[in-house]
N, C-alpha and C. Protein backbone atom coordinates (compact mmCIF):
# COMPACT_ATOMS: atom_id res chain seq x y z
N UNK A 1 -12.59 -0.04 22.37
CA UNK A 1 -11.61 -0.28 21.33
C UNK A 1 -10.23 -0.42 21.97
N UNK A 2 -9.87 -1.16 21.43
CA UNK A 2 -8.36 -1.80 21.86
C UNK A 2 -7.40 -0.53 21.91
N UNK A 3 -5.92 -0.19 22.08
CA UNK A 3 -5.41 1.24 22.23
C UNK A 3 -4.44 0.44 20.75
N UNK A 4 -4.57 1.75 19.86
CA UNK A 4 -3.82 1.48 18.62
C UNK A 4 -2.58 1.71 18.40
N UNK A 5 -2.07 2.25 19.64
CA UNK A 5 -0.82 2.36 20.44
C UNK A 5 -0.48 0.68 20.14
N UNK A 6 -0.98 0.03 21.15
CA UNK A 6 -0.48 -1.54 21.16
C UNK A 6 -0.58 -2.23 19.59
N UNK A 7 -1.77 -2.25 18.79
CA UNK A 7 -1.74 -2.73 17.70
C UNK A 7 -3.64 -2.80 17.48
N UNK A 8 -4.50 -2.66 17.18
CA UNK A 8 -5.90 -2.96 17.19
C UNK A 8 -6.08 -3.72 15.60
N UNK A 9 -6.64 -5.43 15.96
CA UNK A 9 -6.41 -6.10 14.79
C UNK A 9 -7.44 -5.46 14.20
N UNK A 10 -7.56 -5.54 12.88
CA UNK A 10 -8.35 -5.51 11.55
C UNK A 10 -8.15 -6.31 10.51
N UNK A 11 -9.72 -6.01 10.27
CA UNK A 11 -9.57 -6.46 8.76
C UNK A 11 -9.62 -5.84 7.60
N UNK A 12 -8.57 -6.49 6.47
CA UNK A 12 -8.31 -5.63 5.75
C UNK A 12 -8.98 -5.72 4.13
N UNK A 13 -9.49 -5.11 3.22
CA UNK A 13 -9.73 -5.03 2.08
C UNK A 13 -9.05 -4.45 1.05
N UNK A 14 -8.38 -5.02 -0.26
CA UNK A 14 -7.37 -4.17 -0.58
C UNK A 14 -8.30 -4.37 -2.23
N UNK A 15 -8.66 -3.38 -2.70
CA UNK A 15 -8.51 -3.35 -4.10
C UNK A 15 -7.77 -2.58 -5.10
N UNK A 16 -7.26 -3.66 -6.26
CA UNK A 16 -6.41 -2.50 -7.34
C UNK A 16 -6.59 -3.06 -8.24
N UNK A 17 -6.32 -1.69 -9.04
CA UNK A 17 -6.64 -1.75 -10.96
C UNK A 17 -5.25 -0.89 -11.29
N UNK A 18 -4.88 -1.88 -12.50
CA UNK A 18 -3.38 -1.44 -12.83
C UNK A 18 -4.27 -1.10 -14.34
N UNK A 19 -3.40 0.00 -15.06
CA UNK A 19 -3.32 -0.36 -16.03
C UNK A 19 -1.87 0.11 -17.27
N UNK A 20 -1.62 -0.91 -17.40
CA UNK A 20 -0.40 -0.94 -18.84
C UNK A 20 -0.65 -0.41 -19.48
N UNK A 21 0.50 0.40 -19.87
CA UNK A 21 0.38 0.90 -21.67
C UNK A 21 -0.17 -0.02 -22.55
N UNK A 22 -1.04 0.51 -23.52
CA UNK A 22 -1.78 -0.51 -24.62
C UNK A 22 -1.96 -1.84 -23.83
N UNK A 23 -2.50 -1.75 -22.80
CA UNK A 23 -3.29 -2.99 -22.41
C UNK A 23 -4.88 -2.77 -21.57
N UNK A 24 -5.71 -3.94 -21.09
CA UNK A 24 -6.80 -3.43 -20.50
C UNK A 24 -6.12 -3.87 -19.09
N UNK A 25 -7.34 -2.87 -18.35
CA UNK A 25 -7.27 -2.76 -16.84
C UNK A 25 -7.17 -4.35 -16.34
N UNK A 26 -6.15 -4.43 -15.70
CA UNK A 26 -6.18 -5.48 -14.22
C UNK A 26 -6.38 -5.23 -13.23
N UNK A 27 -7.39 -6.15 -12.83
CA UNK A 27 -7.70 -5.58 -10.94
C UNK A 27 -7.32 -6.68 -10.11
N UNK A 28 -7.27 -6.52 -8.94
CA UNK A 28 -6.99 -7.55 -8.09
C UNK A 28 -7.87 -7.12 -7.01
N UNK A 29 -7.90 -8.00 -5.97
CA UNK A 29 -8.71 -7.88 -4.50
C UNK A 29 -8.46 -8.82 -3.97
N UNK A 30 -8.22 -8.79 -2.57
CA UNK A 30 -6.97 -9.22 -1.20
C UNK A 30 -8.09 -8.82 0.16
N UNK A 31 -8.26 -10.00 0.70
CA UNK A 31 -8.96 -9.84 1.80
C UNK A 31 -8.03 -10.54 2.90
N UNK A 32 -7.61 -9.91 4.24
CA UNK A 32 -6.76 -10.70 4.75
C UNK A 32 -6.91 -9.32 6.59
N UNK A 33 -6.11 -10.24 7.30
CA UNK A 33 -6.09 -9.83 8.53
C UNK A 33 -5.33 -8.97 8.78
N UNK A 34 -4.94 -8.17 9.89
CA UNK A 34 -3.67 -7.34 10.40
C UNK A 34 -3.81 -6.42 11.32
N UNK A 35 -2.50 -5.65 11.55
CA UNK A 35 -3.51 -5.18 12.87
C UNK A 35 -2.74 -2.93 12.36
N UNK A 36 -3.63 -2.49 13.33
CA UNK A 36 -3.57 -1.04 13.17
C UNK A 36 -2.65 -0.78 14.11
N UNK A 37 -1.39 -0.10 13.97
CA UNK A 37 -0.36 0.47 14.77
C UNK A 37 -0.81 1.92 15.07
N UNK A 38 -0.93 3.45 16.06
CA UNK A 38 -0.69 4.42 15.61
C UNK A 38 0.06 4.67 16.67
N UNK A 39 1.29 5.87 16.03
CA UNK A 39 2.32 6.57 16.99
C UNK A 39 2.59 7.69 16.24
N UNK A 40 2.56 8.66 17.11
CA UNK A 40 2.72 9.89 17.04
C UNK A 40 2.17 10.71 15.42
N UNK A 41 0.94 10.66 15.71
CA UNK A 41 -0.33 10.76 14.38
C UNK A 41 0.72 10.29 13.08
N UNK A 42 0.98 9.00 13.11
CA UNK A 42 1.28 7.93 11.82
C UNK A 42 0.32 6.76 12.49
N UNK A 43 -0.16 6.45 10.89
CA UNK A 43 -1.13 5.16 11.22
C UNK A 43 0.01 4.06 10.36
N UNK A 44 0.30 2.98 11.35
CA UNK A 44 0.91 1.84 10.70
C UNK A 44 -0.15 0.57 10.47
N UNK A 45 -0.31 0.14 8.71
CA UNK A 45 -1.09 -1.22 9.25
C UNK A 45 -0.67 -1.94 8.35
N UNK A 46 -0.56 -2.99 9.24
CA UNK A 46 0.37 -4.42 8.65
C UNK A 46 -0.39 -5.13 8.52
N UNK A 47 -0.07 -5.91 7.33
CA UNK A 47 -0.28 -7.30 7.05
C UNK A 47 -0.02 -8.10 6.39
N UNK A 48 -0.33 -10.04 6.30
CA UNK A 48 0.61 -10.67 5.17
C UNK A 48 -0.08 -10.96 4.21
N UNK A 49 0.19 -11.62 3.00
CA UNK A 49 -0.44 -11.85 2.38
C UNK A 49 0.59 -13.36 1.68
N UNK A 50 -0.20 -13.88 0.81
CA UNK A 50 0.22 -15.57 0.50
C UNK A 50 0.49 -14.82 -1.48
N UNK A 51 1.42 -14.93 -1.47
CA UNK A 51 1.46 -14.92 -3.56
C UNK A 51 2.34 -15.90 -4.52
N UNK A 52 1.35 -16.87 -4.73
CA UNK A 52 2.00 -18.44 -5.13
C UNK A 52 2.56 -18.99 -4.12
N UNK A 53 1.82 -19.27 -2.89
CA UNK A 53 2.53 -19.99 -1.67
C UNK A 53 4.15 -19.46 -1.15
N UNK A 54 4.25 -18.18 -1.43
CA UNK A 54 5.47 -17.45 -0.42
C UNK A 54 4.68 -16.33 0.11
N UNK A 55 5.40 -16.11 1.59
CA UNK A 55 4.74 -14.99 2.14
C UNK A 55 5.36 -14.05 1.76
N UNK A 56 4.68 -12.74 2.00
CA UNK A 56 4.96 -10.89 1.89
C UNK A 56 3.96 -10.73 3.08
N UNK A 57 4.90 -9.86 3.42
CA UNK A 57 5.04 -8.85 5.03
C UNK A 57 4.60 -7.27 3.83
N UNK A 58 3.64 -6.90 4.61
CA UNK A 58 3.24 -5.53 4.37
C UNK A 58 3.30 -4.53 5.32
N UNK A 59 3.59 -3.83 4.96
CA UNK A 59 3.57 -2.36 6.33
C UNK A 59 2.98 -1.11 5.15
N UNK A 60 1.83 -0.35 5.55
CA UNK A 60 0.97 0.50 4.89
C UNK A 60 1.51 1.50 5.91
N UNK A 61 2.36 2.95 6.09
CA UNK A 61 2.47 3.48 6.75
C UNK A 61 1.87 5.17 6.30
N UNK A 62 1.29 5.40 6.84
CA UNK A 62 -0.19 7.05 6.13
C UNK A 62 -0.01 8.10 7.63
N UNK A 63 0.76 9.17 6.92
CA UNK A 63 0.97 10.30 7.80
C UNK A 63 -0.55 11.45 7.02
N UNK A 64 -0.24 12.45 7.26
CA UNK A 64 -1.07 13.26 7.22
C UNK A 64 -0.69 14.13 5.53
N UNK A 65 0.51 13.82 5.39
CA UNK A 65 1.18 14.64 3.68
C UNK A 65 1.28 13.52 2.99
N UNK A 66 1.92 12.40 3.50
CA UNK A 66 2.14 11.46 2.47
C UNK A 66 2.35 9.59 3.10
N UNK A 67 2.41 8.82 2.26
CA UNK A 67 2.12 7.60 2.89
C UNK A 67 3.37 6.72 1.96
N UNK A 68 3.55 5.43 2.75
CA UNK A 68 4.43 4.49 2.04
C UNK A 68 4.31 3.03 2.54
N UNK A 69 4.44 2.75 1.15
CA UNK A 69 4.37 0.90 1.10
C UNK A 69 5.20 0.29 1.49
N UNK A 70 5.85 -0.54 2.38
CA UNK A 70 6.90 -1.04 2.03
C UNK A 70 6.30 -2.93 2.28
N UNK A 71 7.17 -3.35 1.09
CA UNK A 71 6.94 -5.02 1.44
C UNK A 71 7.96 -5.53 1.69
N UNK A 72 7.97 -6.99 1.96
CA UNK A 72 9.52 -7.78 1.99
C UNK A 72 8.58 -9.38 1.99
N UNK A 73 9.73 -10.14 1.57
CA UNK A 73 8.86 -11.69 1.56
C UNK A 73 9.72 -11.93 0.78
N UNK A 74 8.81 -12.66 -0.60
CA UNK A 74 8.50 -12.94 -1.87
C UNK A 74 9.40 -11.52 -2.56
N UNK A 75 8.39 -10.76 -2.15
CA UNK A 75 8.29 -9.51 -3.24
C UNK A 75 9.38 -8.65 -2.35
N UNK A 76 10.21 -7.52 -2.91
CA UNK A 76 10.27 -6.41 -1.71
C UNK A 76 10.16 -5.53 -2.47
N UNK A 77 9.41 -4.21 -2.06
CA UNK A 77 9.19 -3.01 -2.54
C UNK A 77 8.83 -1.88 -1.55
N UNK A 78 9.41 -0.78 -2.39
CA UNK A 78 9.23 0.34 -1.62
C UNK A 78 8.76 1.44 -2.28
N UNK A 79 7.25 2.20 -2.21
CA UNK A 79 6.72 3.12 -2.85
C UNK A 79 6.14 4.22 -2.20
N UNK A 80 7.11 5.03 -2.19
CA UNK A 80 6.75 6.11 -1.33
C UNK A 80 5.69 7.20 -2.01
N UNK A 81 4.70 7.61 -1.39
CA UNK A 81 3.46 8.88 -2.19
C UNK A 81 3.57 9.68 -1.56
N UNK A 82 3.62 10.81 -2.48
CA UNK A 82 3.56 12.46 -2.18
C UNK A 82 3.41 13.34 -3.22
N UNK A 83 1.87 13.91 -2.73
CA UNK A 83 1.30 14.29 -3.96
C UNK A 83 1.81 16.22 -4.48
N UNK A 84 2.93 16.38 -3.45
CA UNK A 84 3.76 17.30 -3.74
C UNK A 84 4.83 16.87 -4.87
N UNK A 85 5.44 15.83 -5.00
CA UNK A 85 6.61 15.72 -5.58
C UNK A 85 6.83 14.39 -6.14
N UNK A 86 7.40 14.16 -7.06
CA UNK A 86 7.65 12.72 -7.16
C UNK A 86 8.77 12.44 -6.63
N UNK A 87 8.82 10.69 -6.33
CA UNK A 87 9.65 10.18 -5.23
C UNK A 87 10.51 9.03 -6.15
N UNK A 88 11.59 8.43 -5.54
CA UNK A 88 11.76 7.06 -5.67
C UNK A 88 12.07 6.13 -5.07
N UNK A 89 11.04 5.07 -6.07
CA UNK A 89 10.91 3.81 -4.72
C UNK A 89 12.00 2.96 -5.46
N UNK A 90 11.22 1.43 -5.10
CA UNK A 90 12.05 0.63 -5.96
C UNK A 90 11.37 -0.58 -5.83
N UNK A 91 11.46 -1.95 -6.97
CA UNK A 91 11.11 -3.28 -6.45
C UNK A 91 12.12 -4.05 -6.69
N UNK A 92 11.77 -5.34 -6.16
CA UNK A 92 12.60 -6.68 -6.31
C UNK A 92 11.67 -7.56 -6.05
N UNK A 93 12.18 -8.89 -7.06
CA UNK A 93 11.99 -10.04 -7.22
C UNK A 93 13.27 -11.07 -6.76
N UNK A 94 13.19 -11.34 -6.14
CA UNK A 94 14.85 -12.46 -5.88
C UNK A 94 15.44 -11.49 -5.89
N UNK A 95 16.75 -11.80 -6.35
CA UNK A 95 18.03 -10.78 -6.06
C UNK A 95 17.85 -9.15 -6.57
N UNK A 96 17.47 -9.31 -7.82
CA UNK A 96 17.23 -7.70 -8.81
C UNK A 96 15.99 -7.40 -8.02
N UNK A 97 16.48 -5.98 -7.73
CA UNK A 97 16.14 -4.51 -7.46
C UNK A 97 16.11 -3.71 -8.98
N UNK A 98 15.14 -2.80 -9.46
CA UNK A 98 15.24 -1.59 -9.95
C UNK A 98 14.91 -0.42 -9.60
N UNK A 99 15.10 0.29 -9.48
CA UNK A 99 13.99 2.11 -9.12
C UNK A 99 13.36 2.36 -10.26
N UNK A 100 12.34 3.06 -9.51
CA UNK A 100 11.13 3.66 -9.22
C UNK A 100 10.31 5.59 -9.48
N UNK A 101 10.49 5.50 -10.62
CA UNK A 101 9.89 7.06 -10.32
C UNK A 101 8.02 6.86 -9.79
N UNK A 102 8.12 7.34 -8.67
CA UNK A 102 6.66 7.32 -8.18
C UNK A 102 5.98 9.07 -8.11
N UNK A 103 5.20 8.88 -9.46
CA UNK A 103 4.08 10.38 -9.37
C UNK A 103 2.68 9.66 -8.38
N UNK A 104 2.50 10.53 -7.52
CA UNK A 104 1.49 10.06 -6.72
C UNK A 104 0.37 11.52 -7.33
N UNK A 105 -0.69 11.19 -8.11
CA UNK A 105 -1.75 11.45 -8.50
C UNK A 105 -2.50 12.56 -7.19
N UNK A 106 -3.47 10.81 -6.51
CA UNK A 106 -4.24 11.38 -5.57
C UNK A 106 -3.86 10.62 -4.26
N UNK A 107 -4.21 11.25 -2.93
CA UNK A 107 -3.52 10.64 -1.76
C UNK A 107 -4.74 11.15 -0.69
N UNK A 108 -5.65 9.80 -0.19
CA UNK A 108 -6.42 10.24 0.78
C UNK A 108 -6.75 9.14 1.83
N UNK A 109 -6.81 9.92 2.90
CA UNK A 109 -6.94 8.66 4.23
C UNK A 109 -7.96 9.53 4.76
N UNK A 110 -8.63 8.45 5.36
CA UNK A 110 -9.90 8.72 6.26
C UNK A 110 -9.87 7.55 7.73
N UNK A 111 -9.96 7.95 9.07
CA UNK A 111 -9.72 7.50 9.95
C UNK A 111 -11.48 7.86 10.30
N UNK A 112 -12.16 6.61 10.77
CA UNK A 112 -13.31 6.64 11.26
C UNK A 112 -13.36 6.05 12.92
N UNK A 113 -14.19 5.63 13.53
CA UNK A 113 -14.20 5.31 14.74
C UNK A 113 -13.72 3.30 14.95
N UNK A 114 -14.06 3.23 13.81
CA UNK A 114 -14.09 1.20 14.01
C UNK A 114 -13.49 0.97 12.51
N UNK A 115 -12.88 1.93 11.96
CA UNK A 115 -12.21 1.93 10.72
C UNK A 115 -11.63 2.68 9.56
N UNK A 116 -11.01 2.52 8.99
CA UNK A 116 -10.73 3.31 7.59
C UNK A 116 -10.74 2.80 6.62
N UNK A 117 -9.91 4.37 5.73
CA UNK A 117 -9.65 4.01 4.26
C UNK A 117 -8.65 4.48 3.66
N UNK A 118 -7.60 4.16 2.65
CA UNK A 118 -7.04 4.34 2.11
C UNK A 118 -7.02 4.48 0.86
N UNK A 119 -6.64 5.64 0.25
CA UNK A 119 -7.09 5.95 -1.48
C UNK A 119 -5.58 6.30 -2.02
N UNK A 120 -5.27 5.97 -3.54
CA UNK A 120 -4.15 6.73 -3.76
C UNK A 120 -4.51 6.03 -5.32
N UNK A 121 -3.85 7.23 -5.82
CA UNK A 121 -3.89 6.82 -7.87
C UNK A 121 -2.34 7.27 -8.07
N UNK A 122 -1.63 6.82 -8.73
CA UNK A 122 -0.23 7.20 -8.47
C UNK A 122 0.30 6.15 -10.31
N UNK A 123 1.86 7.13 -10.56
CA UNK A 123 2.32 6.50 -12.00
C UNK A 123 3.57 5.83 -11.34
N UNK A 124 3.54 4.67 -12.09
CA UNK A 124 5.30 4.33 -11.75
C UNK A 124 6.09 4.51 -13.13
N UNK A 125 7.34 4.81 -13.19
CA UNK A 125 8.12 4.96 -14.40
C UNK A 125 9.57 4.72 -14.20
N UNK A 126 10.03 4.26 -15.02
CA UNK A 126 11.50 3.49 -14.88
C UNK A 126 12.37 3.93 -16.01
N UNK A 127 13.58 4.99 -16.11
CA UNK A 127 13.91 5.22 -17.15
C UNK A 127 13.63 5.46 -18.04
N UNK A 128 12.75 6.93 -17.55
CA UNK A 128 11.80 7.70 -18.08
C UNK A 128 10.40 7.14 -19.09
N UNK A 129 10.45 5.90 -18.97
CA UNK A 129 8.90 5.16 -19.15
C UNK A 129 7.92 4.83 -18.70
N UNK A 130 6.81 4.94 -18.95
CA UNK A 130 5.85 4.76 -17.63
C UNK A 130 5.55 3.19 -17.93
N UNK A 131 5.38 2.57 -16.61
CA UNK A 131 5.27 1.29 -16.49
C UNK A 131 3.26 0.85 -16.37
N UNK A 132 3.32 1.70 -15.79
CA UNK A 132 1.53 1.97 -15.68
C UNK A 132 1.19 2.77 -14.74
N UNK A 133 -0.16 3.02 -14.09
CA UNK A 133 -1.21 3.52 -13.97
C UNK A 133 -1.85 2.95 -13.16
N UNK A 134 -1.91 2.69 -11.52
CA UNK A 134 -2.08 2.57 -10.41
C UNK A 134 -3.67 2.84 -9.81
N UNK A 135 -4.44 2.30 -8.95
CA UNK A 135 -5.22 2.95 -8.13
C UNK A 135 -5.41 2.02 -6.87
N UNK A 136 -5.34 2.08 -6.05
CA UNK A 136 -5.33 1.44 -4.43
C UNK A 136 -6.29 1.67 -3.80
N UNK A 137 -7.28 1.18 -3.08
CA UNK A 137 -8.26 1.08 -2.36
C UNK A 137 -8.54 0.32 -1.12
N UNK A 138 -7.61 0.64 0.22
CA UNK A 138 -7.47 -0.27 1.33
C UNK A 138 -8.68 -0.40 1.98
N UNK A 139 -9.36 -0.53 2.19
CA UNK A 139 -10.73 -0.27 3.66
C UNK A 139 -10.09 -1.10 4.82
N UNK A 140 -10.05 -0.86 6.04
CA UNK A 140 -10.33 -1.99 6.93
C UNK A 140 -10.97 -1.13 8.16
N UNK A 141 -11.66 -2.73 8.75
CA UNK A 141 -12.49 -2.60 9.48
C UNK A 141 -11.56 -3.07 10.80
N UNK A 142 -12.55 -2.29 12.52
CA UNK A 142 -11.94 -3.41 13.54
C UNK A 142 -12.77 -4.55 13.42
N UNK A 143 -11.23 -5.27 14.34
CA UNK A 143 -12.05 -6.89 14.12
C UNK A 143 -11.34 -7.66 13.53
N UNK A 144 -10.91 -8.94 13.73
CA UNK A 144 -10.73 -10.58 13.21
C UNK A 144 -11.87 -11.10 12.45
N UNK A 145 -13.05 -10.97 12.46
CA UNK A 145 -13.95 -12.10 12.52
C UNK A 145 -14.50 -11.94 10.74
């Protein structure tokens, strides 16, 4: 195995189910490349993704208490989890930014020999409303292919 020091590519699997107030569940699923960073027991793993033909830059960064999203592209956002406390992140679309109350639910990483996983159920809320109801499901494997 490649040293994850330098970067060890993977592949990545992302599934999520949102769900809105008074609405039904949306899911999505994102299959795409990137590679595994680790330094000083933080696992960094990046990757891009295409949404309506603009790119987003992802960075998945998972310590051992708590983990954070951050994007930039298209989209930029920042959602920090910690299932001690709630946090705030924030998003943007073009110019507007808003914050973020982030309750992070559940928060679990699993580091295997040729791969992991990433779990988290988490609320977002904006001026004291909840926007919805979160669940994240990263897997990736080593490997390009």
């Amino acid at each position: 195995m490649e040293s994850k020091k330098i970067g060890q590519p993977v592949r990545i699997r992302l599934h999520s189910s949102i769900r809105h107030p008074g609405q039904e569940i949306e899911t999505h699923e994102l299959q795409a490349t990137g590679r595994l960073i680790e330094k000083a027991n933080t696992f960094y793993l990046k990757y891009d993704e295409d949404h309506n033909g603009e790119n987003i830059q992802t960075t998945l960064k998972i310590s051992e208490q708590d983990a954070l999203i951050m994007r930039s592209g298209a989209v930029k956002m920042r959602l920090p989890f910690d299932t001690e406390q709630n946090r705030v992140g924030e998003y943007g679309n073009g110019p507007a930014t808003f914050p973020l109350q982030v309750k992070t639910n559940h928060l679990e990483f699993t580091e295997e020999s040729k791969g992991g996983q990433f779990k988290v159920q988490y609320e977002l809320h904006t001026e004291g409303s909840l926007l919805g109801t979160y669940k994240l499901n990263i897997t990736y494997t080593e490997g390009t292919k």
